[in-house]
C-alpha atoms as a PDB file:
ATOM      1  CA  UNK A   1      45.217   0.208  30.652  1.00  0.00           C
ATOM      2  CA  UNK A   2      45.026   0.207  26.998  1.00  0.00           C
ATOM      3  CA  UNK A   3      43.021  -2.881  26.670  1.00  0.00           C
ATOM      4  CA  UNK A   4      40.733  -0.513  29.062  1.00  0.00           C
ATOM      5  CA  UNK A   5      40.824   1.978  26.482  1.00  0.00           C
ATOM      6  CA  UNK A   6      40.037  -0.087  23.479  1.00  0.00           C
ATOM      7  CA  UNK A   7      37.086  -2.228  24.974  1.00  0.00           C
ATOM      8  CA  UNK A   8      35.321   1.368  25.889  1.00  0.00           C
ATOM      9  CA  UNK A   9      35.804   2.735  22.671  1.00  0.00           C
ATOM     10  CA  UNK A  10      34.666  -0.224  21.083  1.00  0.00           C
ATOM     11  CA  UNK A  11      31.316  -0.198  23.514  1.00  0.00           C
ATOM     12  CA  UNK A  12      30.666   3.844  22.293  1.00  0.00           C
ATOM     13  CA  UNK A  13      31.350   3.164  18.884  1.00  0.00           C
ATOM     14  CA  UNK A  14      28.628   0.358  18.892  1.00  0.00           C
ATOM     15  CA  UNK A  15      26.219   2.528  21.103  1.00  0.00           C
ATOM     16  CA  UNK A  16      26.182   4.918  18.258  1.00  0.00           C
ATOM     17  CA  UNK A  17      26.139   2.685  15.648  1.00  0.00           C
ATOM     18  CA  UNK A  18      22.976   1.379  17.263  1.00  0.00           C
ATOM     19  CA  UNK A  19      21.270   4.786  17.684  1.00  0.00           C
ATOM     20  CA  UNK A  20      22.220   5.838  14.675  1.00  0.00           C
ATOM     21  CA  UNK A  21      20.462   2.840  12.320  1.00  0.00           C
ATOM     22  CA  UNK A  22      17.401   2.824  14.667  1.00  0.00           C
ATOM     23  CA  UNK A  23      13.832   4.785  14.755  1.00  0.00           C
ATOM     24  CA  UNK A  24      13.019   7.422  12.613  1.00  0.00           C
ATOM     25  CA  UNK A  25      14.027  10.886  11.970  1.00  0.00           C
ATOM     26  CA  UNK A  26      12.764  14.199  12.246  1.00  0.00           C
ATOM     27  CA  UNK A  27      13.091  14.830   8.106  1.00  0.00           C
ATOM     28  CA  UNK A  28      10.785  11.156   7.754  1.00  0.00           C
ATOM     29  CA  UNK A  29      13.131   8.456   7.064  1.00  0.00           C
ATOM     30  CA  UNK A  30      12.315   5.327   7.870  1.00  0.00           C
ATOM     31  CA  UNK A  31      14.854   2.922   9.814  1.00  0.00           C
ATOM     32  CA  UNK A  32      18.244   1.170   8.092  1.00  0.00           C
ATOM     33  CA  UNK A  33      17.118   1.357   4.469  1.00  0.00           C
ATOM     34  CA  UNK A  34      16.821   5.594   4.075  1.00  0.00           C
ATOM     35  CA  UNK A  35      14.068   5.722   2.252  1.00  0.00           C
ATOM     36  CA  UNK A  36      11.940   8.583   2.705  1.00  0.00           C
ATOM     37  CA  UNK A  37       8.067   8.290   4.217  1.00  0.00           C
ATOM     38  CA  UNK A  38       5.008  10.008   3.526  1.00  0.00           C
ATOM     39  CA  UNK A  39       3.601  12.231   5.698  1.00  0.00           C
ATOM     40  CA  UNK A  40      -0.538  11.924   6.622  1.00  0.00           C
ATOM     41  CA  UNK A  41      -0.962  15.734   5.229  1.00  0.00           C
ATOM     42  CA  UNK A  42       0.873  14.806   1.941  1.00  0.00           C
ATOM     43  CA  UNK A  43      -1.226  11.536   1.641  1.00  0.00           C
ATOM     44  CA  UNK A  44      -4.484  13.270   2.335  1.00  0.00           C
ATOM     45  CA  UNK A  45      -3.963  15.612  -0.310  1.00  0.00           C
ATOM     46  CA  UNK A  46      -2.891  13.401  -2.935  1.00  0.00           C
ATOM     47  CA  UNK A  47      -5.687  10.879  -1.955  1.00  0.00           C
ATOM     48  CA  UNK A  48      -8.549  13.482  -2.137  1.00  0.00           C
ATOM     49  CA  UNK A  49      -7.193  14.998  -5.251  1.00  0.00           C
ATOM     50  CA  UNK A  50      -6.524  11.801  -6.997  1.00  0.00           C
ATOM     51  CA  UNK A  51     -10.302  10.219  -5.717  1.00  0.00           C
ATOM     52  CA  UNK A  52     -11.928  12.909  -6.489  1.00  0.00           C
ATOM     53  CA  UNK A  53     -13.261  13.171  -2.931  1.00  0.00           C
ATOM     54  CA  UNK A  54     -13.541  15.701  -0.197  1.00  0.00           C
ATOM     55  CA  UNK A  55     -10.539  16.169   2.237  1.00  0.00           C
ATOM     56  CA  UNK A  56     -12.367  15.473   4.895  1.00  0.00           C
ATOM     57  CA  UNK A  57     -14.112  12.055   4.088  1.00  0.00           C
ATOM     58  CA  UNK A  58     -10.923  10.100   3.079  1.00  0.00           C
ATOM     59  CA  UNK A  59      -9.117  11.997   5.868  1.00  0.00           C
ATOM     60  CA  UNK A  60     -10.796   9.459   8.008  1.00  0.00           C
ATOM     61  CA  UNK A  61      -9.526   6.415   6.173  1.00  0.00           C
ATOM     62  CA  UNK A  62      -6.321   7.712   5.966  1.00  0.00           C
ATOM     63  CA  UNK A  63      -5.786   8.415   9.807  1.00  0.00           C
ATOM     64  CA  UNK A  64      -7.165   4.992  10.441  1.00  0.00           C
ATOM     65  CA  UNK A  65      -4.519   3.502   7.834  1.00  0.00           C
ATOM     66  CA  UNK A  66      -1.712   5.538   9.282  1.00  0.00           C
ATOM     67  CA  UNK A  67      -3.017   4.586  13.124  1.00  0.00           C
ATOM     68  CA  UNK A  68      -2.649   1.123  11.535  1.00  0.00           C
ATOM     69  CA  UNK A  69       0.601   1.006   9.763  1.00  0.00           C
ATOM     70  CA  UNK A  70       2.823   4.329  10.228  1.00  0.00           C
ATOM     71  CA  UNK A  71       4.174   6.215   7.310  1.00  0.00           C
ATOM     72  CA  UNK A  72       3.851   4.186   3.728  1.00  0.00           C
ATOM     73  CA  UNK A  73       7.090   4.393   1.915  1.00  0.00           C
ATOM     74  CA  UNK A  74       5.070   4.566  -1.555  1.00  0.00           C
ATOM     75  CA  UNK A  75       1.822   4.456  -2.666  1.00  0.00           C
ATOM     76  CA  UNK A  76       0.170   3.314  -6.281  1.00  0.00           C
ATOM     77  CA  UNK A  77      -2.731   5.891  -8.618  1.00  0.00           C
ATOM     78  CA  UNK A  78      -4.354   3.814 -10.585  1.00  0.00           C
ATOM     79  CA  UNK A  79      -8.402   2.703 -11.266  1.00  0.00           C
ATOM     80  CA  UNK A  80      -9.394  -1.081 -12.052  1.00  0.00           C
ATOM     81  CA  UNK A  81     -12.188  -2.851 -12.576  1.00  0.00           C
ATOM     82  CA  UNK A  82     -13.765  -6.133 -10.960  1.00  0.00           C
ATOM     83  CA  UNK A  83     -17.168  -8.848 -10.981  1.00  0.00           C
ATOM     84  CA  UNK A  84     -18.234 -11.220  -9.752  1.00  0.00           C
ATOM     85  CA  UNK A  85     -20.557 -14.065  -9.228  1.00  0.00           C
ATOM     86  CA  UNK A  86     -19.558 -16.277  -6.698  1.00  0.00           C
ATOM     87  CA  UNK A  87     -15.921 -16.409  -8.024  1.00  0.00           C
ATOM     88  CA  UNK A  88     -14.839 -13.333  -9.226  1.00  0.00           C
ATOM     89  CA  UNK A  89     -12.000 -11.473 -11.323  1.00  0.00           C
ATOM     90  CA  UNK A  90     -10.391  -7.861 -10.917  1.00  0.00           C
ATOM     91  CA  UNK A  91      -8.014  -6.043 -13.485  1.00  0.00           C
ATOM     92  CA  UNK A  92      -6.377  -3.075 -12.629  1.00  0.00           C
ATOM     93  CA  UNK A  93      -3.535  -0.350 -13.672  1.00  0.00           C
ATOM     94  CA  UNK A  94      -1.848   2.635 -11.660  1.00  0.00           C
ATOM     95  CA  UNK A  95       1.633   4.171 -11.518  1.00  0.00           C
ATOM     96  CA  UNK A  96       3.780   3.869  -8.433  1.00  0.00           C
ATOM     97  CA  UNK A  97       4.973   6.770  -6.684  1.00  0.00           C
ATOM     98  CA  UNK A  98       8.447   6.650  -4.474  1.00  0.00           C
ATOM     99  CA  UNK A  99      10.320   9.484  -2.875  1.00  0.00           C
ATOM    100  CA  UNK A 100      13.554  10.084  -4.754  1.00  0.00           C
ATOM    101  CA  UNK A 101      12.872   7.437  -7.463  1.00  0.00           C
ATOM    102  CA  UNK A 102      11.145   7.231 -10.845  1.00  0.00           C
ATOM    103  CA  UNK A 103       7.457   6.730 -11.424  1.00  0.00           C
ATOM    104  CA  UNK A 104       7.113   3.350 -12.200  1.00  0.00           C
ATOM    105  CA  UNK A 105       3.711   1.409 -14.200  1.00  0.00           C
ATOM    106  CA  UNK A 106       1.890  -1.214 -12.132  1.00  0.00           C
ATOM    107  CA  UNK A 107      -0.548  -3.470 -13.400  1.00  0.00           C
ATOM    108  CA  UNK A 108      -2.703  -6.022 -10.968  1.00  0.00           C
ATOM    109  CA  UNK A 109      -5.176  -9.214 -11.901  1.00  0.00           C
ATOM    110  CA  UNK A 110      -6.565 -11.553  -9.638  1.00  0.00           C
ATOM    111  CA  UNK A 111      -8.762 -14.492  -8.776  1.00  0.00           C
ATOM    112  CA  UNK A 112     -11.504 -14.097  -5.977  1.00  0.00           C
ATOM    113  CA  UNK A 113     -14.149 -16.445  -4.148  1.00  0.00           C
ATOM    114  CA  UNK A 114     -16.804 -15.963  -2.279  1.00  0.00           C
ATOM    115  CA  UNK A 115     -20.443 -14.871  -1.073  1.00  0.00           C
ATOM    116  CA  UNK A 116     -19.998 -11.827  -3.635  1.00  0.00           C
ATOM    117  CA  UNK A 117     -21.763 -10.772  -6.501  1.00  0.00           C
ATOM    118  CA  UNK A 118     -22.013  -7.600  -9.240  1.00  0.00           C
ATOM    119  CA  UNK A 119     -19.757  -5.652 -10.784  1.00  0.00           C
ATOM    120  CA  UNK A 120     -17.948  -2.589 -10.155  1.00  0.00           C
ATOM    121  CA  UNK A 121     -15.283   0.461 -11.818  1.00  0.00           C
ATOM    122  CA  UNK A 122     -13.053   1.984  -9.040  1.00  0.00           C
ATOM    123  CA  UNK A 123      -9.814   3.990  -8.471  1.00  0.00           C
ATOM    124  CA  UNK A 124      -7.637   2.873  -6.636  1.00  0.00           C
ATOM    125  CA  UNK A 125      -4.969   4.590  -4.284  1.00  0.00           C
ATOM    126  CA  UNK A 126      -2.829   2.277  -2.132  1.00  0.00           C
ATOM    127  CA  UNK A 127      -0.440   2.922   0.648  1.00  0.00           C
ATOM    128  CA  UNK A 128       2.609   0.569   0.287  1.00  0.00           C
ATOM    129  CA  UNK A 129       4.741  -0.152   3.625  1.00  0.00           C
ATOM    130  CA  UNK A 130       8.094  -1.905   3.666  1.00  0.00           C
ATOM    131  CA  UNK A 131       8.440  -1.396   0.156  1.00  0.00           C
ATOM    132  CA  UNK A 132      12.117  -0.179  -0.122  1.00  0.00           C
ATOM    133  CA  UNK A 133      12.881  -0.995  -3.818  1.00  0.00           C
ATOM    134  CA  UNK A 134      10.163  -0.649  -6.852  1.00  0.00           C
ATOM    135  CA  UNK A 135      10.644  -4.327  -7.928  1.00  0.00           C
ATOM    136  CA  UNK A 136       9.802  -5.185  -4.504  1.00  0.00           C
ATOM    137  CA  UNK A 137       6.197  -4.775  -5.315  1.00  0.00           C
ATOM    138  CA  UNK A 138       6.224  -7.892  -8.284  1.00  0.00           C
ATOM    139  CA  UNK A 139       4.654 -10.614  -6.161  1.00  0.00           C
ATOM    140  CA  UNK A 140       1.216 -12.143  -4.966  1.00  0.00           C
ATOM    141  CA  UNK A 141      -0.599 -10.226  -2.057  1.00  0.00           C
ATOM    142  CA  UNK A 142      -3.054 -12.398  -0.525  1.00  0.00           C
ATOM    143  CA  UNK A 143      -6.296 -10.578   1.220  1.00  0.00           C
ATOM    144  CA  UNK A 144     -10.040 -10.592   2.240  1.00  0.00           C
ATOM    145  CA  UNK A 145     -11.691  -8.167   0.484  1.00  0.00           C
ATOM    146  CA  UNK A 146     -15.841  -6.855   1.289  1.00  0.00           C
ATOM    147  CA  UNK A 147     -17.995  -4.122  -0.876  1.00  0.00           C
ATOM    148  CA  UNK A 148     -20.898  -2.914  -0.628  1.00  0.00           C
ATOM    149  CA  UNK A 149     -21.525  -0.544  -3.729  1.00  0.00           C
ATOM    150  CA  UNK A 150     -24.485   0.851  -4.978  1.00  0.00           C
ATOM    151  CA  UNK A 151     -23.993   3.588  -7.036  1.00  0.00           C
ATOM    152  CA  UNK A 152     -21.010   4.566  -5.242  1.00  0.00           C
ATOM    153  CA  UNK A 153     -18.819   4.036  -1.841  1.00  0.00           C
ATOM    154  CA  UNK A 154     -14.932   4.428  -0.473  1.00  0.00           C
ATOM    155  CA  UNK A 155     -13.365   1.701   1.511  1.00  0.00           C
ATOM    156  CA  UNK A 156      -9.941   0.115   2.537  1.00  0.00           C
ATOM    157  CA  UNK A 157      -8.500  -3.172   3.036  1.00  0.00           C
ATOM    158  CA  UNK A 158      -4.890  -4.962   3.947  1.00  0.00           C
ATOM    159  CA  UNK A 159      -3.152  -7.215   1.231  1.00  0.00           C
ATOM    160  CA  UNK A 160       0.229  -8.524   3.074  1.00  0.00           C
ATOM    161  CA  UNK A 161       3.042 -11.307   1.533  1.00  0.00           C
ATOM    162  CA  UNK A 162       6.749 -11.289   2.878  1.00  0.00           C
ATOM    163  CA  UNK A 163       6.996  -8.513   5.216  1.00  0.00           C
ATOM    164  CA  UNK A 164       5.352  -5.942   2.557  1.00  0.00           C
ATOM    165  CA  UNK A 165       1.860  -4.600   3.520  1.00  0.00           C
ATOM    166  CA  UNK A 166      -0.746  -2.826   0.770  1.00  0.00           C
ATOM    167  CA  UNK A 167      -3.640  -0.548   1.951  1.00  0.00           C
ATOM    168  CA  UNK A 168      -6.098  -0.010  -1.142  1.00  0.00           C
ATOM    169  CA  UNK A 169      -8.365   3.149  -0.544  1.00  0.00           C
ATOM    170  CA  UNK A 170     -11.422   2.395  -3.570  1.00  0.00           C
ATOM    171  CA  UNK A 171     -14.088   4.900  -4.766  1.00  0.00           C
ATOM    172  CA  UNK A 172     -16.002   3.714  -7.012  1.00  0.00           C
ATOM    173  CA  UNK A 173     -19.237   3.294  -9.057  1.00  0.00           C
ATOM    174  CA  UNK A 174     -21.359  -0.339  -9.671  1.00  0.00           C
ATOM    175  CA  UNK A 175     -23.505  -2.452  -7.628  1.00  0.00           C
ATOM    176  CA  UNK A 176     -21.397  -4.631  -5.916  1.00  0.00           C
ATOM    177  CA  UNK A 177     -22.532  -6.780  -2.539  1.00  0.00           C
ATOM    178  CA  UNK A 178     -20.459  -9.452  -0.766  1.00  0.00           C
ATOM    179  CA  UNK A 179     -17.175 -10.728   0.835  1.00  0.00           C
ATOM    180  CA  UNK A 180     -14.761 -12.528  -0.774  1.00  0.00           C
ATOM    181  CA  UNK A 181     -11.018 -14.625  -0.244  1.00  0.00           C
ATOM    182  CA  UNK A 182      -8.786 -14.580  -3.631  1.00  0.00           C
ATOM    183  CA  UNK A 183      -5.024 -12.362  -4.028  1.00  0.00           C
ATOM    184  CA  UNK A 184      -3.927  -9.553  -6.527  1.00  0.00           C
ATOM    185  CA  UNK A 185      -1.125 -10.267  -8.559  1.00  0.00           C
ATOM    186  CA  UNK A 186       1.029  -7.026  -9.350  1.00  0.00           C
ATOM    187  CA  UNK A 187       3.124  -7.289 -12.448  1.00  0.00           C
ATOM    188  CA  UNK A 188       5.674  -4.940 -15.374  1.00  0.00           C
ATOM    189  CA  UNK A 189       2.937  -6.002 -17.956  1.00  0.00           C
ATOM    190  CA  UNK A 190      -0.675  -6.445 -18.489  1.00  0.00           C
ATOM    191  CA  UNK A 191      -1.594 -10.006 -17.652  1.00  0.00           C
ATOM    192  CA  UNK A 192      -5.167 -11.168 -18.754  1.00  0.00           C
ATOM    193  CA  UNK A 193      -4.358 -14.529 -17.198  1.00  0.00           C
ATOM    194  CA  UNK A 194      -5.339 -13.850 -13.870  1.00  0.00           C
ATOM    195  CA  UNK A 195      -3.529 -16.675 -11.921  1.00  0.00           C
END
């Protein structure tokens, strides 16, 4: 009778344990970690006030990012700036934004290759998923990357490396045409080597 006892109280007590550290909340917390999410109205707002662009036209991009990916658990405000002619280089600088947790400096350099060619000035707001810690950012993000600028434009891509994914929303001004392979490099420190 009392091993009875124990092995059902053992089998609720793991039930809950299992509910408990699964899903997400109503208040936007993400799954075992407890860091707090973004909603899609708070990311609008910031992205439209931060780009400089009406509600409505990144309010696109941003329901096709959160369709995408869910609820970022940070996102980066920053500009940069990028060329190219055949191989190609971008610099760029923002501050990282985390519920419950300082703002934090970010700077990013990279290589790129490719059909691509001109130059272009952009900022730069990206939505950062399965980022739980700020020093989780520091590493190499791989991507594929296409513009089409002239004179101006908005557009998103996906940068993933070990489990974290990055969703760049540019604006920006130039005249910019092509596709091209290369990764972004996100660093504590300006870097003007860009490997």
């Amino acid at each position: 009778m009392d091993r009875r006892r124990l092995l059902l109280s053992g089998l609720a007590t793991l039930g809950t344990t299992a509910c408990a550290t699964t899903g997400m909340n109503d208040a936007g917390v993400s799954d075992q970690r407890g860091i707090e999410t973004y909603t899609i109205g708070e990311i609008t707002q910031q992205t439209s006030d931060f780009l400089g662009v009406a509600a409505e036209s990144v309010g696109q991009v941003v329901e096709r990012v959160f369709r995408d990916q869910g609820e970022p658990t940070a996102y980066i405000a920053g500009e940069e700036g990028s060329g190219a002619v055949v191989a190609g280089l971008r610099y760029g600088r923002g501050l990282m934004y985390m519920k419950d947790r300082p703002t934090m400096e970010v700077f990013w350099q990279g290589p790129s290759v490719g059909f691509d060619w001109g130059g272009n000035a952009s900022r730069v707001f990206t939505l950062c998923y399965n980022l739980y810690y700020p020093d989780m950012i520091f590493r190499r993000y791989p991507g594929v990357d296409g513009s089409a600028y002239l004179i101006g434009g908005l557009g998103v891509n996906y940068q993933r490396a070990d489990g974290i994914t990055l969703a760049p929303i540019r604006t920006g001004v130039g005249l910019r045409l092509g596709a091209n392979l290369g990764y972004l490099s996100y660093s504590r420190e300006r870097n003007l080597f860009p490997f």
